[in-house]
Protein backbone atom coordinates (compact mmCIF):
# COMPACT_ATOMS: atom_id res chain seq x y z
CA UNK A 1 28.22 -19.83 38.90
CA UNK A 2 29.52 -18.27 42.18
CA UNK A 3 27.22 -15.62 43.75
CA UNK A 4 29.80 -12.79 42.84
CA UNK A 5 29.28 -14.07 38.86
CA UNK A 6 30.80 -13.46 35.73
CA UNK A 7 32.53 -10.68 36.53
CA UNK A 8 34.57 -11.61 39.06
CA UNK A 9 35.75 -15.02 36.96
CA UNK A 10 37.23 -13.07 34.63
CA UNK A 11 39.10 -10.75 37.06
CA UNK A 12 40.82 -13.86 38.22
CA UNK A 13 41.01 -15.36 34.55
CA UNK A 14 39.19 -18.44 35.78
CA UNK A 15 36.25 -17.90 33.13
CA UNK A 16 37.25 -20.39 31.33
CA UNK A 17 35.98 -23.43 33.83
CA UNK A 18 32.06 -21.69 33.36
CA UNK A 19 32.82 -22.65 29.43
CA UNK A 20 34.32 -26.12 29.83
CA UNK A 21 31.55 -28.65 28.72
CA UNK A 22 29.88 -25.87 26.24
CA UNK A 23 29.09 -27.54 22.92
CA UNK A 24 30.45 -24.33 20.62
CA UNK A 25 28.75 -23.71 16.82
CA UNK A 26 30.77 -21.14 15.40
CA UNK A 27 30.46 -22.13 11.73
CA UNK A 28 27.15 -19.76 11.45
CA UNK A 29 26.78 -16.42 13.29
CA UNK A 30 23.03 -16.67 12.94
CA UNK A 31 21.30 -19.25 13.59
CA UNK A 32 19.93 -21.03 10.29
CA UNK A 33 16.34 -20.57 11.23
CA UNK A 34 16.23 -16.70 11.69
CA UNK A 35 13.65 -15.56 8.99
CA UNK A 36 15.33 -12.47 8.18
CA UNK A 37 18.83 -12.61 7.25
CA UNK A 38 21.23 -9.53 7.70
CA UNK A 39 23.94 -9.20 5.21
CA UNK A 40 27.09 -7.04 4.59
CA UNK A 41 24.90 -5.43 1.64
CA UNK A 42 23.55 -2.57 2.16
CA UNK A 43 19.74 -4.35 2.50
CA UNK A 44 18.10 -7.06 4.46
CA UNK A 45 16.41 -9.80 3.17
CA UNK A 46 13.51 -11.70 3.52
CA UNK A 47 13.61 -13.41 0.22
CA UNK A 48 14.48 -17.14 1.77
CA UNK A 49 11.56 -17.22 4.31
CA UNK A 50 8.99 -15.98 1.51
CA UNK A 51 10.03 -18.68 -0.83
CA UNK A 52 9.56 -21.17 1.79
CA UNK A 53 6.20 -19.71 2.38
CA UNK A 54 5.08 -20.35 -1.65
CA UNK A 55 6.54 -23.58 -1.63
CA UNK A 56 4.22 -24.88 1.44
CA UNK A 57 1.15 -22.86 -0.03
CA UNK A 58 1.80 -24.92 -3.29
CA UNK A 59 1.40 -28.26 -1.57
CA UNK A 60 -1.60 -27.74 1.03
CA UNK A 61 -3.56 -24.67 -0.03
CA UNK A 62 -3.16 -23.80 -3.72
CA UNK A 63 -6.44 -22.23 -3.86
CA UNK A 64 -6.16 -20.42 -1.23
CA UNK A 65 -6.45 -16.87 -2.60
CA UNK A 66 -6.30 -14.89 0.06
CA UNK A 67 -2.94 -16.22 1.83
CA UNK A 68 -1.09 -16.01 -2.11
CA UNK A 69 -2.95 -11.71 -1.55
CA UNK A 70 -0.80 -11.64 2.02
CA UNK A 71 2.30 -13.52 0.57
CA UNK A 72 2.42 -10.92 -2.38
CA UNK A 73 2.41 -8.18 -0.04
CA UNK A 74 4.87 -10.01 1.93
CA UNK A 75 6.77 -10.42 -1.50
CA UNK A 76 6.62 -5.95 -2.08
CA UNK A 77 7.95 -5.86 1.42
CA UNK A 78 11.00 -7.68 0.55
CA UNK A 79 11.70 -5.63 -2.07
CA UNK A 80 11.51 -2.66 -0.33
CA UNK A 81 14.29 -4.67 2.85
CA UNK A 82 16.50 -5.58 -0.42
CA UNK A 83 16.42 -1.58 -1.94
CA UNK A 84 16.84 0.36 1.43
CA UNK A 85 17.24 -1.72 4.44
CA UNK A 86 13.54 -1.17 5.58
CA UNK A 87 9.84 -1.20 5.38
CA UNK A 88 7.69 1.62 5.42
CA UNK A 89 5.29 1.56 7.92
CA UNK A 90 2.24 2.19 5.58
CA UNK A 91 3.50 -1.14 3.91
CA UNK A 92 3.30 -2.61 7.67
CA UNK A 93 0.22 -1.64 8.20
CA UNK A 94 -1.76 -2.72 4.71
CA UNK A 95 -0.49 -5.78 5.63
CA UNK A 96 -1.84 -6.17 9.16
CA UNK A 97 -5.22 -5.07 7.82
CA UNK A 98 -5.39 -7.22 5.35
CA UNK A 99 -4.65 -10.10 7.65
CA UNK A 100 -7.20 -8.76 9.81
CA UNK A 101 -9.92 -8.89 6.71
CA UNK A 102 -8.58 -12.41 5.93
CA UNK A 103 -9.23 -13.23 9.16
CA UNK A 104 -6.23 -15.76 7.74
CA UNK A 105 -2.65 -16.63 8.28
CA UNK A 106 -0.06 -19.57 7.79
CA UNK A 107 2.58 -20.14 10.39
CA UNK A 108 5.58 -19.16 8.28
CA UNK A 109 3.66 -15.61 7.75
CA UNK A 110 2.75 -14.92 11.17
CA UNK A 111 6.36 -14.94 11.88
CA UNK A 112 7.54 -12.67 9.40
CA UNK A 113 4.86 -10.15 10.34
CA UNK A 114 6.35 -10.35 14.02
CA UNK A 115 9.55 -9.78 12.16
CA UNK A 116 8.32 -6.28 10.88
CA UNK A 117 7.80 -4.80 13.96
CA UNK A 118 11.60 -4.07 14.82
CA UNK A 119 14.62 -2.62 13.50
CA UNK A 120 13.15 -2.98 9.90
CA UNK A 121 10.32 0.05 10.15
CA UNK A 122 13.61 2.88 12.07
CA UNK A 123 10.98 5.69 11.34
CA UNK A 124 8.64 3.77 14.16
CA UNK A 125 9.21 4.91 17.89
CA UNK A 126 10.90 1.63 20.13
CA UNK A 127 7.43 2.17 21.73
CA UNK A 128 5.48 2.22 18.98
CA UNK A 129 7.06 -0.97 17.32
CA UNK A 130 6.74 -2.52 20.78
CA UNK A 131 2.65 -1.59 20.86
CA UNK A 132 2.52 -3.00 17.52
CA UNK A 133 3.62 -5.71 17.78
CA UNK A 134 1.83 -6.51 20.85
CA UNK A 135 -1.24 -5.63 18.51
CA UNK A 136 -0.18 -8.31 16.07
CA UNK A 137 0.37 -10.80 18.75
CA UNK A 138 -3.30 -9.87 20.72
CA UNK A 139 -4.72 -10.71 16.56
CA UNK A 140 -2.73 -14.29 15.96
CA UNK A 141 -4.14 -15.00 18.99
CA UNK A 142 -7.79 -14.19 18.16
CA UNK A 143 -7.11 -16.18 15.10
CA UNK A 144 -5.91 -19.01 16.94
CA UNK A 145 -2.53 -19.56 14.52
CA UNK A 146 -0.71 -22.29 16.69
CA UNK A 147 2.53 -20.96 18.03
CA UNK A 148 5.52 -22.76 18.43
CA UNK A 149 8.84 -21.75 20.17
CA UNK A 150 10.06 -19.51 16.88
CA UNK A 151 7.22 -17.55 17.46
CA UNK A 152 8.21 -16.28 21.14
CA UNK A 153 12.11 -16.35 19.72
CA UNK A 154 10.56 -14.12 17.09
CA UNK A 155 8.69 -11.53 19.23
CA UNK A 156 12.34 -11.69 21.83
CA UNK A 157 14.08 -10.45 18.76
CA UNK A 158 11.76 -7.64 18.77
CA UNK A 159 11.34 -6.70 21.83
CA UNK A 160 15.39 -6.60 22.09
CA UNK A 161 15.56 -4.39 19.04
CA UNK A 162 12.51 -1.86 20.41
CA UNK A 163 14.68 -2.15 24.04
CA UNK A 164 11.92 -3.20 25.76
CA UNK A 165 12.37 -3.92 29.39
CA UNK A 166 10.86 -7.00 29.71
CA UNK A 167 11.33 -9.55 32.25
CA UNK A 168 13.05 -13.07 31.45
CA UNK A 169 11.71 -14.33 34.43
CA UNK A 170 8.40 -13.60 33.91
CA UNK A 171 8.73 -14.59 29.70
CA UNK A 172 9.84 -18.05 30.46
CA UNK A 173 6.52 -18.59 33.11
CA UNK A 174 4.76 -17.98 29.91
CA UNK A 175 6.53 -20.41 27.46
CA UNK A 176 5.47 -22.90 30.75
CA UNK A 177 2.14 -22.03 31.25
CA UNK A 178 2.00 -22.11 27.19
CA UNK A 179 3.29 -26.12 27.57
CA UNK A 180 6.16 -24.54 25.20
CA UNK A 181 9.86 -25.57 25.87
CA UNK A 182 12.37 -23.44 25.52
CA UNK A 183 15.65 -23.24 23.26
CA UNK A 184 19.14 -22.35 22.32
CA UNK A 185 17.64 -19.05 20.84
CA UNK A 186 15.35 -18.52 23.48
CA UNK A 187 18.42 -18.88 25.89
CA UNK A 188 20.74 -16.43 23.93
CA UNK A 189 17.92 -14.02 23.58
CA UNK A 190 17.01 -13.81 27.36
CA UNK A 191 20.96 -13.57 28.24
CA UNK A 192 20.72 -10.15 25.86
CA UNK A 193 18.09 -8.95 27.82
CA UNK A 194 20.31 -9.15 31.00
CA UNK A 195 22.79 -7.99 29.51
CA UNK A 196 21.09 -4.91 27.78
CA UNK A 197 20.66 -3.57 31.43
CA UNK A 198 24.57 -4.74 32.70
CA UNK A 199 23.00 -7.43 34.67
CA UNK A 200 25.75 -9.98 34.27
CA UNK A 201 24.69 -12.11 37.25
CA UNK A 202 20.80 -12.91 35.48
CA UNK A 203 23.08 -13.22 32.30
CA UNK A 204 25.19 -15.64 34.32
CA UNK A 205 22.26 -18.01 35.74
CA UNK A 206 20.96 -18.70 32.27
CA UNK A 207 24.71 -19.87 31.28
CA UNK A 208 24.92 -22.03 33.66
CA UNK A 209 21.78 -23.59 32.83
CA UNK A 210 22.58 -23.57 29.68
CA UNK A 211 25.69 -25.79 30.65
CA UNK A 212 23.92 -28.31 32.76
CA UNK A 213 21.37 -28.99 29.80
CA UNK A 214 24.52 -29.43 27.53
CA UNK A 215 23.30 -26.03 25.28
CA UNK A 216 24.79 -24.95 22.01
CA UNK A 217 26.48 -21.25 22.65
CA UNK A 218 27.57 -19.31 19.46
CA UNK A 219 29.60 -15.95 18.72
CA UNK A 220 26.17 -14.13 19.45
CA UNK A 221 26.36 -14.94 23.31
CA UNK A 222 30.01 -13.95 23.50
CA UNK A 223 28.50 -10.68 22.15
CA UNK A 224 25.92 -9.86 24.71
CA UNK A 225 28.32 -10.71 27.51
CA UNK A 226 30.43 -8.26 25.98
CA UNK A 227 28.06 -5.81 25.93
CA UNK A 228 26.58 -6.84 29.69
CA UNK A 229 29.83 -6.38 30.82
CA UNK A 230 30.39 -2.54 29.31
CA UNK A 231 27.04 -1.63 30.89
CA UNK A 232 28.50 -2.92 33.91
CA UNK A 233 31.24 -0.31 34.07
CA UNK A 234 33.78 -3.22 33.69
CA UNK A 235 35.48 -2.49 30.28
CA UNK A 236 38.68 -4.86 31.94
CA UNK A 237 35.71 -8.00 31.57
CA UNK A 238 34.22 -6.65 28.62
CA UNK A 239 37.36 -6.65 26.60
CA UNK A 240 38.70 -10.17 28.52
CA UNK A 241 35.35 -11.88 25.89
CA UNK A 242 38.09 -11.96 23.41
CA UNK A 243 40.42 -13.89 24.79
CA UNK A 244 37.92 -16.30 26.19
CA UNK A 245 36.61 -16.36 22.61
CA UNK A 246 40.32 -17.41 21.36
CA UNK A 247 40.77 -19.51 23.95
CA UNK A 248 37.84 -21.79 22.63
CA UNK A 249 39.26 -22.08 19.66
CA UNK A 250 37.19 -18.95 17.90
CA UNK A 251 38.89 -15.74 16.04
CA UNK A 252 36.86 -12.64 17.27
CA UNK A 253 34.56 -11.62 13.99
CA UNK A 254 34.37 -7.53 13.12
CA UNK A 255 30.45 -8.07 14.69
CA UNK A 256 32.29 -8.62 18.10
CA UNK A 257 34.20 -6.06 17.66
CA UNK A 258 31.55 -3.68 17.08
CA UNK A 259 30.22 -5.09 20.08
CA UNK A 260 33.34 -4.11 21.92
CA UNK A 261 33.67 -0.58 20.48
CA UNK A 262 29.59 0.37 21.51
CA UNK A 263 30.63 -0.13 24.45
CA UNK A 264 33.90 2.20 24.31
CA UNK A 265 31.81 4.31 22.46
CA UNK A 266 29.33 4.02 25.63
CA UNK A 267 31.93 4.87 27.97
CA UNK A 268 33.18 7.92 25.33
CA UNK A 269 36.71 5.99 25.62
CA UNK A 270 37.99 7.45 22.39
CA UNK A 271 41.59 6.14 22.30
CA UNK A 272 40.40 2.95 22.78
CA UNK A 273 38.07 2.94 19.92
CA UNK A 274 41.09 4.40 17.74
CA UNK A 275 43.12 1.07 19.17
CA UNK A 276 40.21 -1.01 18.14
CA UNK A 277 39.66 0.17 14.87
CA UNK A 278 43.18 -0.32 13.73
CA UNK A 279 43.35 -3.47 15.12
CA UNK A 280 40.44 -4.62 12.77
CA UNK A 281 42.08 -2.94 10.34
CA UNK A 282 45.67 -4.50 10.51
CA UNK A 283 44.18 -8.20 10.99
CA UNK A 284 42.22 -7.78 7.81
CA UNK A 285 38.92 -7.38 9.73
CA UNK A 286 37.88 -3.75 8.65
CA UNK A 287 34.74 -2.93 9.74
CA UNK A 288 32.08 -1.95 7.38
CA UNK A 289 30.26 1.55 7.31
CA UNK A 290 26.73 -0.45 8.86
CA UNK A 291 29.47 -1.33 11.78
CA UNK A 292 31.04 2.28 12.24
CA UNK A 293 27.26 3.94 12.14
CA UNK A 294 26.66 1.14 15.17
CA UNK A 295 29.29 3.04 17.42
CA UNK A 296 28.02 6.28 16.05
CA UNK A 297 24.57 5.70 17.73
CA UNK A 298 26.22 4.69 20.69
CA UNK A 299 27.99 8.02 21.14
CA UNK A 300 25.28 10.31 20.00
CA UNK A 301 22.90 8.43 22.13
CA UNK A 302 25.32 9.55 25.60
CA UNK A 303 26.21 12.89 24.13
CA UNK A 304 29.76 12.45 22.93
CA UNK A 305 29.41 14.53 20.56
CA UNK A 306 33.05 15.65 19.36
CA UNK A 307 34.19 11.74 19.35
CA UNK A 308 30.87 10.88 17.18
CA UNK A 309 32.53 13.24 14.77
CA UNK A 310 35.55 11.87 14.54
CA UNK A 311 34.24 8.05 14.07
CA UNK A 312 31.52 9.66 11.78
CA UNK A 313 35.15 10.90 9.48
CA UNK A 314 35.87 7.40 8.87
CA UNK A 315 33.25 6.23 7.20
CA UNK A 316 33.86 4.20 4.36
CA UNK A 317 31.76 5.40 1.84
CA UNK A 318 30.96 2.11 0.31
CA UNK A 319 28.14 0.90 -2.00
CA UNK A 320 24.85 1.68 -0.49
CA UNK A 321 26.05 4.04 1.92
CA UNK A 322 23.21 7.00 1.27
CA UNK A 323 20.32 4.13 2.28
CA UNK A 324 22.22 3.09 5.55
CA UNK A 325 22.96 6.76 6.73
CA UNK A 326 19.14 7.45 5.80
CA UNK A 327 18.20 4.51 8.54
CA UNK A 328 20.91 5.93 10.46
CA UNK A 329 19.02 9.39 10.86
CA UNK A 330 15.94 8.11 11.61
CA UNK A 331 17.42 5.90 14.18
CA UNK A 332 18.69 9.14 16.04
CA UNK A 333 16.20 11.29 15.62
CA UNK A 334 13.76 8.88 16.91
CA UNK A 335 16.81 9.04 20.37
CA UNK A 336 16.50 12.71 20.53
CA UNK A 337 20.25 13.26 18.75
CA UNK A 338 18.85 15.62 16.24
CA UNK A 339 22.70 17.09 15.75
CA UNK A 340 24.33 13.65 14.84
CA UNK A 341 21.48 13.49 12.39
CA UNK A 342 22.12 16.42 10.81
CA UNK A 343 26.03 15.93 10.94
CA UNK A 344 25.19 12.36 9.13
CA UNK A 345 23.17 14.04 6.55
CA UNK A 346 25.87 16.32 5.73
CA UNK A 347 28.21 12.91 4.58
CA UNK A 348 25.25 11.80 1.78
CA UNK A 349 26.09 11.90 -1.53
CA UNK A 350 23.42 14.96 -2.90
CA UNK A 351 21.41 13.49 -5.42
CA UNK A 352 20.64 14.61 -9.28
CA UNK A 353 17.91 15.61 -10.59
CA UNK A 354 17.09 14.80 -14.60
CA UNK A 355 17.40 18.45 -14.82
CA UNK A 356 21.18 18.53 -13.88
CA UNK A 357 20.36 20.00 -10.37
CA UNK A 358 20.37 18.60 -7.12
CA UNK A 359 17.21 17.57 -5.36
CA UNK A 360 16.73 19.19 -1.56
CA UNK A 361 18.04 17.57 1.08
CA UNK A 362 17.13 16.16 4.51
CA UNK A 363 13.03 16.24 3.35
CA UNK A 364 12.87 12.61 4.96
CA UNK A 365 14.63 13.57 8.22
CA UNK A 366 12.46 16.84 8.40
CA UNK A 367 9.58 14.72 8.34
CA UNK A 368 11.04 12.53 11.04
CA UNK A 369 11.45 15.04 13.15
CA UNK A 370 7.86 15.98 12.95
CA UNK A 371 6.37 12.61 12.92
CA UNK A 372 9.09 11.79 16.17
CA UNK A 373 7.63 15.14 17.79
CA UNK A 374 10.99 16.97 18.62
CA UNK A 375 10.59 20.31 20.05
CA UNK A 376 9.80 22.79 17.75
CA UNK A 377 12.75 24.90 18.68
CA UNK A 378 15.37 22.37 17.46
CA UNK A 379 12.86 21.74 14.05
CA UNK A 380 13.13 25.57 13.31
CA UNK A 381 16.74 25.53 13.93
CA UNK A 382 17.38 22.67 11.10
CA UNK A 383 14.87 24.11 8.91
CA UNK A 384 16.73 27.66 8.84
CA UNK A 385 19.99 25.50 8.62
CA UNK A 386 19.12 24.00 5.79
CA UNK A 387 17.52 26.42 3.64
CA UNK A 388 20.71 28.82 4.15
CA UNK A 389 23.25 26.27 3.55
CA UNK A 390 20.85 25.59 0.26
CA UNK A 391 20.61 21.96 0.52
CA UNK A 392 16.77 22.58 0.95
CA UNK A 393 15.07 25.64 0.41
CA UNK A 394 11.67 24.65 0.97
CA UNK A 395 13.02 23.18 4.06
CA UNK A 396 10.16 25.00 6.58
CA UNK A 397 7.49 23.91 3.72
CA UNK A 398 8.50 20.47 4.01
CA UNK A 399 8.01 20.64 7.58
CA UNK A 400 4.49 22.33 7.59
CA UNK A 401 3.12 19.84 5.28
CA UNK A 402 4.11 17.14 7.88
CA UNK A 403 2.91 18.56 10.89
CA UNK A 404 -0.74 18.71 8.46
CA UNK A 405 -0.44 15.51 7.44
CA UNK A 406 0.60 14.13 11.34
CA UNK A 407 -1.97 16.89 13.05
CA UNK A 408 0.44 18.70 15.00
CA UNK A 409 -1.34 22.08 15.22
CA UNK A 410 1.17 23.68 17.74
CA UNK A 411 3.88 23.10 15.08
CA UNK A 412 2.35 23.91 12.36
CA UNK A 413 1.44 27.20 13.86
CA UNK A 414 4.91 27.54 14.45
CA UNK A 415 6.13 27.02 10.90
CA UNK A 416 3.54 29.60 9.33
CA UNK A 417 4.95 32.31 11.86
CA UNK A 418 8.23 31.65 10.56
CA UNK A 419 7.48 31.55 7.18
CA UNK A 420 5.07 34.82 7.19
CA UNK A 421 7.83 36.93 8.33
CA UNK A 422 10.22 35.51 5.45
CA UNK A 423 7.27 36.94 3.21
CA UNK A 424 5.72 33.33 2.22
CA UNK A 425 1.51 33.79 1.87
CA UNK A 426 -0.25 31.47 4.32
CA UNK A 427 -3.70 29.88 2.67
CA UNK A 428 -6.68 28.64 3.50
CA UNK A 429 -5.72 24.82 3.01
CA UNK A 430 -2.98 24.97 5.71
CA UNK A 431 -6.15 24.73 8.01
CA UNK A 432 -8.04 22.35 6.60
CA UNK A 433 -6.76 18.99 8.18
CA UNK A 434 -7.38 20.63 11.96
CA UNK A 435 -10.81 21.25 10.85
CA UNK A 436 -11.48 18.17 9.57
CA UNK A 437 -9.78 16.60 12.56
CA UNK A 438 -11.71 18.78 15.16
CA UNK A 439 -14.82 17.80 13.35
CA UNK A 440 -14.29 14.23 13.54
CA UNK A 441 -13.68 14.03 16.62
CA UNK A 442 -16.34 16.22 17.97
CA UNK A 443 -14.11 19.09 19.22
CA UNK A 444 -16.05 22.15 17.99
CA UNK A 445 -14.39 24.72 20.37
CA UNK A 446 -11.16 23.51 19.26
CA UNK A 447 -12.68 24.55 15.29
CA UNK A 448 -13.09 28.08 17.05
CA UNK A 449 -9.73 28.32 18.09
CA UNK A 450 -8.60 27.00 14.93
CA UNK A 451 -10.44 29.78 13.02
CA UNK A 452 -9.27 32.59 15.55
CA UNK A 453 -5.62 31.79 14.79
CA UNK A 454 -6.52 31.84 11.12
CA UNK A 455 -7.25 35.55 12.02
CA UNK A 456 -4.41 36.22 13.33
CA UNK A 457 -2.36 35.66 10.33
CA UNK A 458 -4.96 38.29 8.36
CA UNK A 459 -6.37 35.67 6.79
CA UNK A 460 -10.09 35.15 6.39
CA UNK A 461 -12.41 31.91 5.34
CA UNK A 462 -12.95 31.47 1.73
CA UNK A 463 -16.15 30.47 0.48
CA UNK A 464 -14.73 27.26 0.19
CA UNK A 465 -13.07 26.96 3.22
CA UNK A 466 -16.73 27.91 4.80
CA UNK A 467 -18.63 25.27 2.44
CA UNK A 468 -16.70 22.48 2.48
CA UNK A 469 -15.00 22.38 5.96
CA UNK A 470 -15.78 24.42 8.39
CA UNK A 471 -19.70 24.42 8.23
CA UNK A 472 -19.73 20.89 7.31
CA UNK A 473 -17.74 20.50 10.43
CA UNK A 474 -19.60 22.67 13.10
CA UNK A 475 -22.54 21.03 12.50
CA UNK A 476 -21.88 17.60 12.86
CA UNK A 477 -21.19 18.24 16.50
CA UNK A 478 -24.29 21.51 16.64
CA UNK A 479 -27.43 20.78 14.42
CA UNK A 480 -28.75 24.15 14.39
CA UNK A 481 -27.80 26.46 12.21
CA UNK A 482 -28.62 29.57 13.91
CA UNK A 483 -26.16 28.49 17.05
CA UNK A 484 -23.25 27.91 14.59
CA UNK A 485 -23.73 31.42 12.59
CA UNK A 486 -23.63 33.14 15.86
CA UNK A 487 -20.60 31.63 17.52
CA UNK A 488 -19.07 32.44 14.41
CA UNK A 489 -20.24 35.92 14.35
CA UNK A 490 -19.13 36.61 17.64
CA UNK A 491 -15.38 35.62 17.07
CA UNK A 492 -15.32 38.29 14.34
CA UNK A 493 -15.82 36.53 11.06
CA UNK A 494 -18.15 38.35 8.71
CA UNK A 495 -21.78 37.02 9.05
CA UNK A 496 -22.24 37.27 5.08
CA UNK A 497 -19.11 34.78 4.52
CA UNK A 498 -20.59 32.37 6.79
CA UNK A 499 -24.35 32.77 5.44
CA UNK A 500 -23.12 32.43 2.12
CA UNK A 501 -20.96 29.20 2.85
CA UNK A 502 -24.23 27.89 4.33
CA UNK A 503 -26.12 28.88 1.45
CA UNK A 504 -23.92 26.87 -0.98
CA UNK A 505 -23.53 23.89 1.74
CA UNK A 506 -27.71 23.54 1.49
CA UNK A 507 -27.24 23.94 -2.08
CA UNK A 508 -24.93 20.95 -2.25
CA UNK A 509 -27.15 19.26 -0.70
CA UNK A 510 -30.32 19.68 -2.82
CA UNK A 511 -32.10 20.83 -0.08
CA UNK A 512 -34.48 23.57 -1.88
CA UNK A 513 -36.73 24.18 1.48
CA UNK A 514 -33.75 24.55 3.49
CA UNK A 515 -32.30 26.83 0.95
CA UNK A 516 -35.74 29.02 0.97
CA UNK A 517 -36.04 29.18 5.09
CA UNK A 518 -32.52 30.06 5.68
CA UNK A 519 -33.05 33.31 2.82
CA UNK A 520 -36.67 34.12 4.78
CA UNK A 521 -34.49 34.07 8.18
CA UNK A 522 -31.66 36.12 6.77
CA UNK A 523 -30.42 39.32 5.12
CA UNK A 524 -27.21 39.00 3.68
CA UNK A 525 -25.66 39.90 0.44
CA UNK A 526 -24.75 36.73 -2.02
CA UNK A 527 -20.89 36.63 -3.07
């Protein structure tokens, strides 16, 4: 291509010469090796790839009981992609343990494990996903599977959905140094990562090589140049893919024009998404609610927030709809667009209870928000929001019992504030994860601080609060007993709760002689 690239072809409508000697396959929009096929259901599946796996377990290692353990668990994940569109990351990581207890793994299910490290687990930070999968890929290693080209295709994928800058350049010294040879896949993955950044020119280069080596292109190409080009700034270019497209012979599909209309939605151009849309709809081409929640993210993501609205009012509302806008909100608050999340939430269908009533609302994007660590501020807001509006009364609960489960202590402390002054008793057992935590990890001043702010809320150690956690705690990290009673004296908590916590913790313990020094040492009154 000329030095000024892409761009500037299809300014002077010469594109079409960069195509000419292109061997096109537009029969299939995926390619028919991908091991996760996406559907207009409202579910992925990975049902194909798993059956392939059983049939080559049946013919070379039938006895093999641990792979048939992993391909089972493989099998529960599927079910989970063909309910609700995604894995839960608990499911992801039984499996990688299990592989790593194995010390085991066929070809077929090293690549679907890469697969689960994307798009499929939306509750996962891009960053996260992106570390584990690099995890995974550190462990096939160590277990020597063989890799082949699908493999590398396979982590591409990933590290595309996870937007993870990663250089072409450097990815394709690898596949050499690896003795690996590119392909078609590899080629239409690496043109996405150009143009994911606008950089039409790198997109360019691997097109052309792509010509000289006579290289099948597909719809999904035409698609990242459409997208390169509206991260470019050069809508004109972006919109000219069509007509190239036709040109060759191919009828845009409603996937490019989702392409098309992210990046409208990019630019917050919101007649031309109106155009767009009724285009789609006139030719017969409507675009599904999955498509329409794609050029919702794109708005929410560069604050249009008043045109995200509007596309977000013509949703469809077709089968399976609750389960996509649930990935949906995850998706965005994971981006930091906590207000299109709770605008999406408000277009779910409520659900009923066997009782008649409905069940509260939003308790998986409340979660979310805690796991995704959005300032506390915005969490409160949503909370009060939605125990108002009713939808969730036990909205600032729901919260506090994340932040336990994740260990967010700041937030947590937050919550019980909030929910003291509505008149809601604080307990003991809100503090028992942080001491646990503390403990573990050998923080005993933290345990202090933990029990100082337990005190501020009027709220003193039980006995077993004392027994079982605190004591237990303190000295794991300070073997003498006498240090730990007086650190705990001298931050005001009553010397006869903590001897008598100790008491019971030696008792526990069957330790009679302990039991009989500590009462010789002591004065204190048994409760």
């Amino acid at each position: 291509l000329a030095a000024d690239g892409m761009a500037a072809l299809l300014r002077t409508r010469s594109v079409l010469r960069v195509f000419n000697g292109f061997i096109y396959n537009f029969g299939h929009k995926t390619p028919h090796y991908e091991l996760f096929t996406r559907v207009n259901k409202p579910a992925v599946q990975l049902q194909p790839a798993i059956a392939r796996s059983f049939a080559v377990h049946q013919n070379v290692q039938t006895d093999n009981v641990a792979s048939q353990v992993l391909d089972q668990s493989l099998m529960r994940i599927d079910k989970d992609l063909r309910q609700t569109g995604r894995i839960p990351l608990k499911e992801v990581k039984n499996i990688f343990a299990e592989l790593k207890r194995i010390q085991s793994v066929s070809t077929t299910q090293s690549l679907l494990m890469i697969r689960c490290c994307g798009n499929l687990v939306p509750d996962v930070l891009q960053e996260d996903r992106t570390k584990l999968v690099d995890d995974l890929w550190t462990t096939l290693q160590q277990l020597e599977v063989p890799f082949d080209i699908s493999h590398y295709n396979a982590l591409l994928r990933v590290y595309l959905e996870n937007e993870n800058k990663f250089s072409p350049i450097e990815f394709l010294a690898k596949l050499e140094q690896q003795g690996i040879e590119p392909n078609r896949v590899t080629y239409q993955r690496l043109i996405e990562r150009y143009c994911q950044d606008g950089d039409i020119e790198g997109a360019s280069k691997i097109l052309e090589f792509m010509k000289e080596q006579q290289q099948v292109i597909n719809e999904n190409i035409f698609n990242s140049l459409i997208m390169g080009h509206s991260r470019a700034n050069d809508m004109e270019s972006a919109s000219g893919i069509l007509d190239i497209m036709r040109g060759a012979g191919l009828e845009p599909s409603s996937t490019t024009y989702t392409a098309l209309l992210v990046g409208y939605a990019e630019q917050g151009d919101m007649p031309s998404i109106r155009t767009t849309i009724k285009a789609c709809d006139d030719n017969g081409q409507g675009l599904h609610d999955r498509e329409l929640m794609e050029v919702c993210t794109a708005l929410a993501a560069k604050g249009h927030n008043l045109e995200f609205k509007e596309v977000l009012d013509m949703m469809r509302h077709s089968g399976g709809y609750n389960q996509e806008a649930r990935n949906l909100i995850l998706r965005l608050v994971n981006m930091g667009c906590e207000d299109g999340a709770v605008e999406m939430l408000d277009t779910m269908s409520p659900l009923l209870r066997e009782d008649g009533d409905f069940a509260p609302s939003g308790i998986f994007m409340i979660q979310q928000l805690i796991i995704a660590r959005r300032p506390i501020v915005k969490i409160l807001e949503i909370c009060h929001k939605l125990k108002t509006n009713g939808k969730n009364i036990y909205a600032f609960e729901t919260a506090l019992h994340a932040a336990l489960e994740h260990q967010q202590f700041d937030a947590a402390l937050a919550l019980m504030r909030v929910m003291l002054d509505e008149g809601k008793p604080i307990r003991n057992h809100y503090f028992w994860p942080f001491i646990l935590h503390y403990g573990n990890a050998g923080e005993g001043d933290k345990i202090y601080k933990v029990l100082e702010e337990m005190q501020k809320f009027e709220l003193n150690a039980n006995l077993e609060t004392m027994r079982n956690y605190i004591l237990p705690s303190l000295l794991k990290i300070e073997a003498d007993n006498d240090t730990v009673i007086g650190k705990l004296k001298e931050i005001g908590i009553n010397v006869n709760y903590v001897l008598n916590g100790l008491m019971a913790n030696i008792l526990d313990q069957r330790d009679l002689p302990a039991a009989v020094a500590l009462s010789a040492r002591q004065t204190y009154r048994m409760t």
